[in-house]
C-alpha atoms as a PDB file:
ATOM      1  CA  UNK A   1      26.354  38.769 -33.839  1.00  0.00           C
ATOM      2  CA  UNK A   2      23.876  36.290 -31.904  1.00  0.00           C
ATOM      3  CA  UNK A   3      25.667  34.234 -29.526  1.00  0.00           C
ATOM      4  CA  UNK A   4      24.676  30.273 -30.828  1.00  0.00           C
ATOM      5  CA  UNK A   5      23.217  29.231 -27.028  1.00  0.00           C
ATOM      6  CA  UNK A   6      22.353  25.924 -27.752  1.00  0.00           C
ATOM      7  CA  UNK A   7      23.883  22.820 -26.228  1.00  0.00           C
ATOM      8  CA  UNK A   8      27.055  21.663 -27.784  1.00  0.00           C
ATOM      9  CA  UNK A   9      28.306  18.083 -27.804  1.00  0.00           C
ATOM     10  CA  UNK A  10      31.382  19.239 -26.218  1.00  0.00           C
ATOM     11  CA  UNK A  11      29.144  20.803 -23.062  1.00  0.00           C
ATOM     12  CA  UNK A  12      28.254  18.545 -20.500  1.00  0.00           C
ATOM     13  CA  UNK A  13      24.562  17.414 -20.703  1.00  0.00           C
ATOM     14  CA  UNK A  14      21.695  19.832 -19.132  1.00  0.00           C
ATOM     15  CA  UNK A  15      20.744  17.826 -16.180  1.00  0.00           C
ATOM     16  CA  UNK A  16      17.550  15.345 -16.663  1.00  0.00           C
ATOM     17  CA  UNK A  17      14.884  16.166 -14.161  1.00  0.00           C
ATOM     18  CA  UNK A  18      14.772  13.696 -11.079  1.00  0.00           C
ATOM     19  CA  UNK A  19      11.447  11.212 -12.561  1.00  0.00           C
ATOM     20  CA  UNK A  20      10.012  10.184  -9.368  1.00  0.00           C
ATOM     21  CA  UNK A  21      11.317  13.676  -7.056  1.00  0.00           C
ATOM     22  CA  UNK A  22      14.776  12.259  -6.212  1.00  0.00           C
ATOM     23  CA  UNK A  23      18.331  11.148  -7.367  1.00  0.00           C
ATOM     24  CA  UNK A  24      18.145   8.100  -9.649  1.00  0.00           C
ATOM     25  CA  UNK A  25      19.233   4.716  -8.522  1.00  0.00           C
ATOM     26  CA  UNK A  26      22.193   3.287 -10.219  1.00  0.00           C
ATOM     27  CA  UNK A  27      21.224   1.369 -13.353  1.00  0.00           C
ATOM     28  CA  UNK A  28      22.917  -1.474 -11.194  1.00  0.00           C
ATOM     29  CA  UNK A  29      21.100  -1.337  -8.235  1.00  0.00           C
ATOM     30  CA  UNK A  30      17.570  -0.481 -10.255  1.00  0.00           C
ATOM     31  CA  UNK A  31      19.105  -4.451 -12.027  1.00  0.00           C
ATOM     32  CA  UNK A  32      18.885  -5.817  -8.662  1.00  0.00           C
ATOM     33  CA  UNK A  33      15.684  -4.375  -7.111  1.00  0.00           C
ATOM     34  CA  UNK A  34      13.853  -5.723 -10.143  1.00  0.00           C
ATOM     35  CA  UNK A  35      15.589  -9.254 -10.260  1.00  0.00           C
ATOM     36  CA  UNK A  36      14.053  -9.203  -6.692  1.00  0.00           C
ATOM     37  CA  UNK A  37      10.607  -8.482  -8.000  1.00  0.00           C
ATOM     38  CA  UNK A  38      10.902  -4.872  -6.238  1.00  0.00           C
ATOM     39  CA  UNK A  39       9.538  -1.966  -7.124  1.00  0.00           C
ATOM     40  CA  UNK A  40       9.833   1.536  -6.105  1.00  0.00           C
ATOM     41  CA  UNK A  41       7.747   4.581  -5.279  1.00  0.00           C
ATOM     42  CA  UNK A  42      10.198   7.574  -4.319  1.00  0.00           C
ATOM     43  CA  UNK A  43       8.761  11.197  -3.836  1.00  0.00           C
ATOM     44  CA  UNK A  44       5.850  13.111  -5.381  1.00  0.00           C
ATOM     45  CA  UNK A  45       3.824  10.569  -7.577  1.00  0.00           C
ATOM     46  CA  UNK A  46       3.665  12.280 -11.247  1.00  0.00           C
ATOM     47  CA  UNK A  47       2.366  10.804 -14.454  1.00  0.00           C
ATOM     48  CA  UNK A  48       5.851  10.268 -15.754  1.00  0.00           C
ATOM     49  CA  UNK A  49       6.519   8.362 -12.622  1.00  0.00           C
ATOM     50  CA  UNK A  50       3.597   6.311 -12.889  1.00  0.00           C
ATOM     51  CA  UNK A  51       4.036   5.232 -16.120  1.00  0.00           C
ATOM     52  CA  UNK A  52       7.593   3.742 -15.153  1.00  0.00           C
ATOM     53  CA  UNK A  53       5.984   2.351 -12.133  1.00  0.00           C
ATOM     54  CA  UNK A  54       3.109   0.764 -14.312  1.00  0.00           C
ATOM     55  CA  UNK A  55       5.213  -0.423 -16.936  1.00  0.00           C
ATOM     56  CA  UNK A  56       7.365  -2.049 -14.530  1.00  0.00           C
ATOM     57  CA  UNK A  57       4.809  -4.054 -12.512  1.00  0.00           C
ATOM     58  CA  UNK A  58       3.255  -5.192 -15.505  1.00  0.00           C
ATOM     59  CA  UNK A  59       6.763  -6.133 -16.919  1.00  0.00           C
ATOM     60  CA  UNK A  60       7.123  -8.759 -13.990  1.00  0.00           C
ATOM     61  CA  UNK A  61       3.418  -9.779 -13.656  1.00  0.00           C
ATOM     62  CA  UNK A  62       4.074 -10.992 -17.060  1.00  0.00           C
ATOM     63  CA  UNK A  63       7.295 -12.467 -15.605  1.00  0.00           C
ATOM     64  CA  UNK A  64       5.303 -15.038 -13.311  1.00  0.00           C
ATOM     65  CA  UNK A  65       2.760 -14.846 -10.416  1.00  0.00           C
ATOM     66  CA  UNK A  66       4.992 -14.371  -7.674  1.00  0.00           C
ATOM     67  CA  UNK A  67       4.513 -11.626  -5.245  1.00  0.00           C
ATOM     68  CA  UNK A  68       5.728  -8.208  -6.294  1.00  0.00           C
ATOM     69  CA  UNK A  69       6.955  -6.009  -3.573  1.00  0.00           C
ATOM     70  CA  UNK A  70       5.992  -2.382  -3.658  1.00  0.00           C
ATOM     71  CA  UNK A  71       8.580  -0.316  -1.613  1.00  0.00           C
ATOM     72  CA  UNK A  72       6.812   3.403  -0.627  1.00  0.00           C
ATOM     73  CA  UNK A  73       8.563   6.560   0.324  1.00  0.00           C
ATOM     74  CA  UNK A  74       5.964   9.095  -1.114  1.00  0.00           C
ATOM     75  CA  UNK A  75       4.384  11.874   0.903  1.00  0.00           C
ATOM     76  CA  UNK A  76       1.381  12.033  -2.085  1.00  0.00           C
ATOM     77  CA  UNK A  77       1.522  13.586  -5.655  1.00  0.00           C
ATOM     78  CA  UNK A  78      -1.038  13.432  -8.687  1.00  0.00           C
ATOM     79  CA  UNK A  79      -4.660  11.804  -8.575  1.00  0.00           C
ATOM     80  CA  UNK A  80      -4.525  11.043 -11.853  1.00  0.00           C
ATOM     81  CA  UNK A  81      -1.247   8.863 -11.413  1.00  0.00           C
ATOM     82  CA  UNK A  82      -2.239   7.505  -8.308  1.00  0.00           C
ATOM     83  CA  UNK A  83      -5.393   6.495 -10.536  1.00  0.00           C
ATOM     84  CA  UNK A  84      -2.811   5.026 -13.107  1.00  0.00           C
ATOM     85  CA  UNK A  85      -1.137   2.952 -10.736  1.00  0.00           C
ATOM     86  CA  UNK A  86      -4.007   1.840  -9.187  1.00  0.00           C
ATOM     87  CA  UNK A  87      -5.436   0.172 -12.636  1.00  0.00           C
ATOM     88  CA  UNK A  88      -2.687  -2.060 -12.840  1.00  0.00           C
ATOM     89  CA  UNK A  89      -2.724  -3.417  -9.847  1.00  0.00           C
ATOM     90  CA  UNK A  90      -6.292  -4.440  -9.706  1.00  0.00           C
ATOM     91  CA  UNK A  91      -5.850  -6.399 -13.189  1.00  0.00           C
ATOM     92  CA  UNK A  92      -2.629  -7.832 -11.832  1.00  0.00           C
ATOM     93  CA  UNK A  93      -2.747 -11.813 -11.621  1.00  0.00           C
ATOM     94  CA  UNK A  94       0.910 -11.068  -8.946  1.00  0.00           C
ATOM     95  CA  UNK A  95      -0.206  -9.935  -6.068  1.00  0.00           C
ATOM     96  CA  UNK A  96       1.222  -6.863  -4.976  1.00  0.00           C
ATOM     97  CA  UNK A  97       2.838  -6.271  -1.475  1.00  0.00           C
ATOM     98  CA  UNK A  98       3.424  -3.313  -0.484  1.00  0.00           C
ATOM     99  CA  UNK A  99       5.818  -2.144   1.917  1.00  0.00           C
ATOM    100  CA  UNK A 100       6.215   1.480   3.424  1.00  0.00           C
ATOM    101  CA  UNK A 101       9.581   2.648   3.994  1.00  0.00           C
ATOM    102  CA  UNK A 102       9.176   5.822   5.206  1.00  0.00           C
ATOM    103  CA  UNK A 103       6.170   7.794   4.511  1.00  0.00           C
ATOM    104  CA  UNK A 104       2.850   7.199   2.431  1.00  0.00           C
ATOM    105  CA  UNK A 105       0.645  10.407   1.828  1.00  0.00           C
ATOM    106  CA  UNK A 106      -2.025  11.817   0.044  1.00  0.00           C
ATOM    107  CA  UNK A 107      -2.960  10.172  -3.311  1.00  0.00           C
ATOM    108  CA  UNK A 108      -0.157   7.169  -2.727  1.00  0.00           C
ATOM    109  CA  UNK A 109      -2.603   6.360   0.007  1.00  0.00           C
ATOM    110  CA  UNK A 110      -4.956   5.052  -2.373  1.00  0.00           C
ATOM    111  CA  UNK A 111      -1.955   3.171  -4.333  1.00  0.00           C
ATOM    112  CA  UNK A 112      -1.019   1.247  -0.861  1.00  0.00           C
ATOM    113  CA  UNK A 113      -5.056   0.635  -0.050  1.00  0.00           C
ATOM    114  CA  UNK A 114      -4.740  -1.218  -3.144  1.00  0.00           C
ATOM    115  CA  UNK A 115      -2.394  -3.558  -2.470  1.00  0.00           C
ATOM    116  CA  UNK A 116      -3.019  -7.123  -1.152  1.00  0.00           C
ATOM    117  CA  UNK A 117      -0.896  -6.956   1.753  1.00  0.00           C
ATOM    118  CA  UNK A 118       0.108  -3.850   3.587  1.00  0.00           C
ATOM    119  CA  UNK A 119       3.259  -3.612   5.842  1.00  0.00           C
ATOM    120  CA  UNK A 120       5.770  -0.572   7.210  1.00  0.00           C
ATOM    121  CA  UNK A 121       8.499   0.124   8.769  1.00  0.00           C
ATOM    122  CA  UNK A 122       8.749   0.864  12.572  1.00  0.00           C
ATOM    123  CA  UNK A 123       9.860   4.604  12.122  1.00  0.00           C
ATOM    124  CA  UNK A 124       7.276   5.342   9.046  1.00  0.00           C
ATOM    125  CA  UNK A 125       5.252   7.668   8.953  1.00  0.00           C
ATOM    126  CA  UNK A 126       1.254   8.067   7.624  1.00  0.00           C
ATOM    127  CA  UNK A 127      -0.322  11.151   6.493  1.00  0.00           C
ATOM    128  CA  UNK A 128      -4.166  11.217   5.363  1.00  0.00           C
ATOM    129  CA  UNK A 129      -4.440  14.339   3.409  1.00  0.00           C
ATOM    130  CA  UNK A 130      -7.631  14.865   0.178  1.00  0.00           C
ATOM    131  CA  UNK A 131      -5.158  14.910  -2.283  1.00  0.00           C
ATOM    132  CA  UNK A 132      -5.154  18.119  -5.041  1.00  0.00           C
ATOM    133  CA  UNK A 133      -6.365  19.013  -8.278  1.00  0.00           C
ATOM    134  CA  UNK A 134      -4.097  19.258 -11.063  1.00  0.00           C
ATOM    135  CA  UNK A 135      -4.019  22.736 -12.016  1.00  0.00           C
ATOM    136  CA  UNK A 136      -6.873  23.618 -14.954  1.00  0.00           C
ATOM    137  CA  UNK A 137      -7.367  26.029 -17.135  1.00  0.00           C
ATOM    138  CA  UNK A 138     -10.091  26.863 -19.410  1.00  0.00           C
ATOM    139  CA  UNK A 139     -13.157  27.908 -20.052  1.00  0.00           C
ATOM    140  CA  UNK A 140     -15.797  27.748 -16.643  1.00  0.00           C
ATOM    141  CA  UNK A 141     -17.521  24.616 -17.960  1.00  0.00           C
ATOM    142  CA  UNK A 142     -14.065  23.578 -18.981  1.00  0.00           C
ATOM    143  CA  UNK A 143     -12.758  24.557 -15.207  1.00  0.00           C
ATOM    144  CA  UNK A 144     -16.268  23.124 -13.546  1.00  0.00           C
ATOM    145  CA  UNK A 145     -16.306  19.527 -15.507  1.00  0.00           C
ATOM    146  CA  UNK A 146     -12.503  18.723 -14.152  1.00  0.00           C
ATOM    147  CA  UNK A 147     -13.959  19.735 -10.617  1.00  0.00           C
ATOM    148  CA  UNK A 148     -16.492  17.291 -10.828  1.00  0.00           C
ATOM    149  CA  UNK A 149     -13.965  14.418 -12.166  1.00  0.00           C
ATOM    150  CA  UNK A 150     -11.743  15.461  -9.114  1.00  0.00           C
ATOM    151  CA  UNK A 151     -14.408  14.751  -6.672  1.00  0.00           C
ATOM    152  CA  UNK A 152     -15.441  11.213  -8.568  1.00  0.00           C
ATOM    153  CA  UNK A 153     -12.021  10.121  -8.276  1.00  0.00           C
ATOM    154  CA  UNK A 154     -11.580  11.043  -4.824  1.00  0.00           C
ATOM    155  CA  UNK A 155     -14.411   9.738  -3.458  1.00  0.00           C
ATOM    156  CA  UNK A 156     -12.818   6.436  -5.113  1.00  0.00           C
ATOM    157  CA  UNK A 157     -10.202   6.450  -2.802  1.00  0.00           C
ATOM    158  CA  UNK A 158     -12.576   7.633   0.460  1.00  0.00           C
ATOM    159  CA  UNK A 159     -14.533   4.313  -0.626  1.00  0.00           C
ATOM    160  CA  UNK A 160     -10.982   1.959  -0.835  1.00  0.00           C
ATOM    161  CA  UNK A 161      -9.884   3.974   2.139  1.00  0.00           C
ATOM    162  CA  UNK A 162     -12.528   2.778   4.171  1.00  0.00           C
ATOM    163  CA  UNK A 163     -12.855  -0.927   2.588  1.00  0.00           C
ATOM    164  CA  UNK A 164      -9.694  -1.754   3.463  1.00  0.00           C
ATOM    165  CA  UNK A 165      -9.270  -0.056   7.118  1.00  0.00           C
ATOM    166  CA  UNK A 166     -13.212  -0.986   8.480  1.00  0.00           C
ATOM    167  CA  UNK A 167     -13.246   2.792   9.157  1.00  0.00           C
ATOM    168  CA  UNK A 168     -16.567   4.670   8.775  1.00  0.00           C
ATOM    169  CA  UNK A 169     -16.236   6.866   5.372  1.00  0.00           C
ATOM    170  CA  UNK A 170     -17.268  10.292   8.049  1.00  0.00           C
ATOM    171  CA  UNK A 171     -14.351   9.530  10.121  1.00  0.00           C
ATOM    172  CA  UNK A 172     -12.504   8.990   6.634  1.00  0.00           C
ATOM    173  CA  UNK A 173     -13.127  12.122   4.996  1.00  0.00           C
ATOM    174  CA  UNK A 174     -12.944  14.175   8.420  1.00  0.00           C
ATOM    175  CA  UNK A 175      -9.337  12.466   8.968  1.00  0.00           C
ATOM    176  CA  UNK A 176      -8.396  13.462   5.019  1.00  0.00           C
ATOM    177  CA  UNK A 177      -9.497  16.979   5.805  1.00  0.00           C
ATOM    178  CA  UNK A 178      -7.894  17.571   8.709  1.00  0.00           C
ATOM    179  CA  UNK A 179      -4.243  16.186   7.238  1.00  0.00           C
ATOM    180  CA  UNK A 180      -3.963  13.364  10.034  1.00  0.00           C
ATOM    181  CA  UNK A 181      -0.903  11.997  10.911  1.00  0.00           C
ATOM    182  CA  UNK A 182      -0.301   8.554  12.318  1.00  0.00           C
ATOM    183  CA  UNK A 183       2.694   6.468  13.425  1.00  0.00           C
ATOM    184  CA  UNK A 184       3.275   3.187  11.721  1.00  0.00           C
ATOM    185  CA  UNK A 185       1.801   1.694  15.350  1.00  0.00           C
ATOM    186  CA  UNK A 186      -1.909   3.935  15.109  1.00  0.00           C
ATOM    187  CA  UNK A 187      -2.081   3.044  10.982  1.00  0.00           C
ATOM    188  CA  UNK A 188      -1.660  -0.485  11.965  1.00  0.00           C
ATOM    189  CA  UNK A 189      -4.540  -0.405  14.824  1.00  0.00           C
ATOM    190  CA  UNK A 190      -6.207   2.166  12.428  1.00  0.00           C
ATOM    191  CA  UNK A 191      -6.151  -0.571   9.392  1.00  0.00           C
ATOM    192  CA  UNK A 192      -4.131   1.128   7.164  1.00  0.00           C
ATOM    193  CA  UNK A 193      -1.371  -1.406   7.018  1.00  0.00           C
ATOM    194  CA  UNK A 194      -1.856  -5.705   8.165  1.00  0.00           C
ATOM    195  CA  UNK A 195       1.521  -5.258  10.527  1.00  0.00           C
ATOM    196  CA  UNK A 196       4.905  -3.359  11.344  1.00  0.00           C
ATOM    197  CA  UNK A 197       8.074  -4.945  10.795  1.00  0.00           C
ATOM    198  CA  UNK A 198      11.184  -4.792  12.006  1.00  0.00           C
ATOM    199  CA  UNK A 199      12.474  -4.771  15.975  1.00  0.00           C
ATOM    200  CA  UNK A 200      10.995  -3.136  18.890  1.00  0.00           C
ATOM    201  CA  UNK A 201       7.564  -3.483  16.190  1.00  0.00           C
END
């Protein structure tokens, strides 16, 4: 006789996969944050977390045209939902504010060039690094036309990257390839972020 293996009501739940690469918030606190007009980015940046982040912002720049505070604590994740984010906030009437509260990497780097005003912690921490290709399969011209969309959408963020920090897009693209770290201090002076907050900033 086949053991019946699926879940039973009686069982306790199989355990929903973390959204945005970390423990949930409590419902309560998640109440709060967004009362406050606050919205999160916590851990690797997928496309299920950037629809929750998109569908959130554009939940309270309906709401009214105060500013909307982005909180960061990403070290990168997906192009494509970096992209995702991205669009929103550029046909946002709200600005968006975005605050780092511990590290910004990779693809979110693009996310936080595209806010309006750009702020971080004292302790944060900054990490330019090309961000990856989601993995393809398929036939070569299948393989070789997502390579070419990967390299349109990064250059994308080279080109915000170096709007908003006044950088030259060499010293951009060598910084990206050679994973550069930088303090909260050296991304303010680099023009990553407008100004450090917090004591001893």
């Amino acid at each position: 006789m086949t053991p019946d293996l699926r879940w039973q009501p009686s069982s306790p739940p199989p355990p929903e996969p973390w959204p945005n690469g970390g423990p949930t918030l409590p419902g309560w606190l998640e109440e709060r944050l967004f009362d406050q007009r606050i919205v999160m980015i916590r851990g690797p940046l997928t496309g299920q977390a950037a629809s929750g982040i998109a569908a959130a912002l554009l939940t309270l720049d309906a709401a009214g045209p105060e500013p909307v505070q982005l909180h960061v604590a990403s070290s990168g994740g997906d192009l494509n939902a970096a992209h995702a984010v991205i669009d929103v906030m550029d046909a946002m009437a709200a600005p968006v504010h975005a605050v780092v509260t511990s590290e910004a990497g990779g693809a979110v780097l693009a996310v936080l060039a595209a806010a309006e005003r750009r702020t971080a912690y004292r302790h944060a921490r900054f990490k330019l690094a090309e961000p990856r290709a989601a993995g393809v399969t398929g036939t070569a011209d299948e393989v070789a036309a997502a390579a070419g969309q990967h390299l349109r959408e990064l250059e994308e963020v080279v080109l915000r990257l170096v709007e908003v920090t006044g950088q030259t897009r060499s010293r951009i693209e060598d910084d990206l390839s050679a994973g550069k770290v930088l303090s909260s201090a050296e991304a303010r002076d680099y023009g990553l972020i407008d100004e450090v907050v917090g004591k001893g900033a």
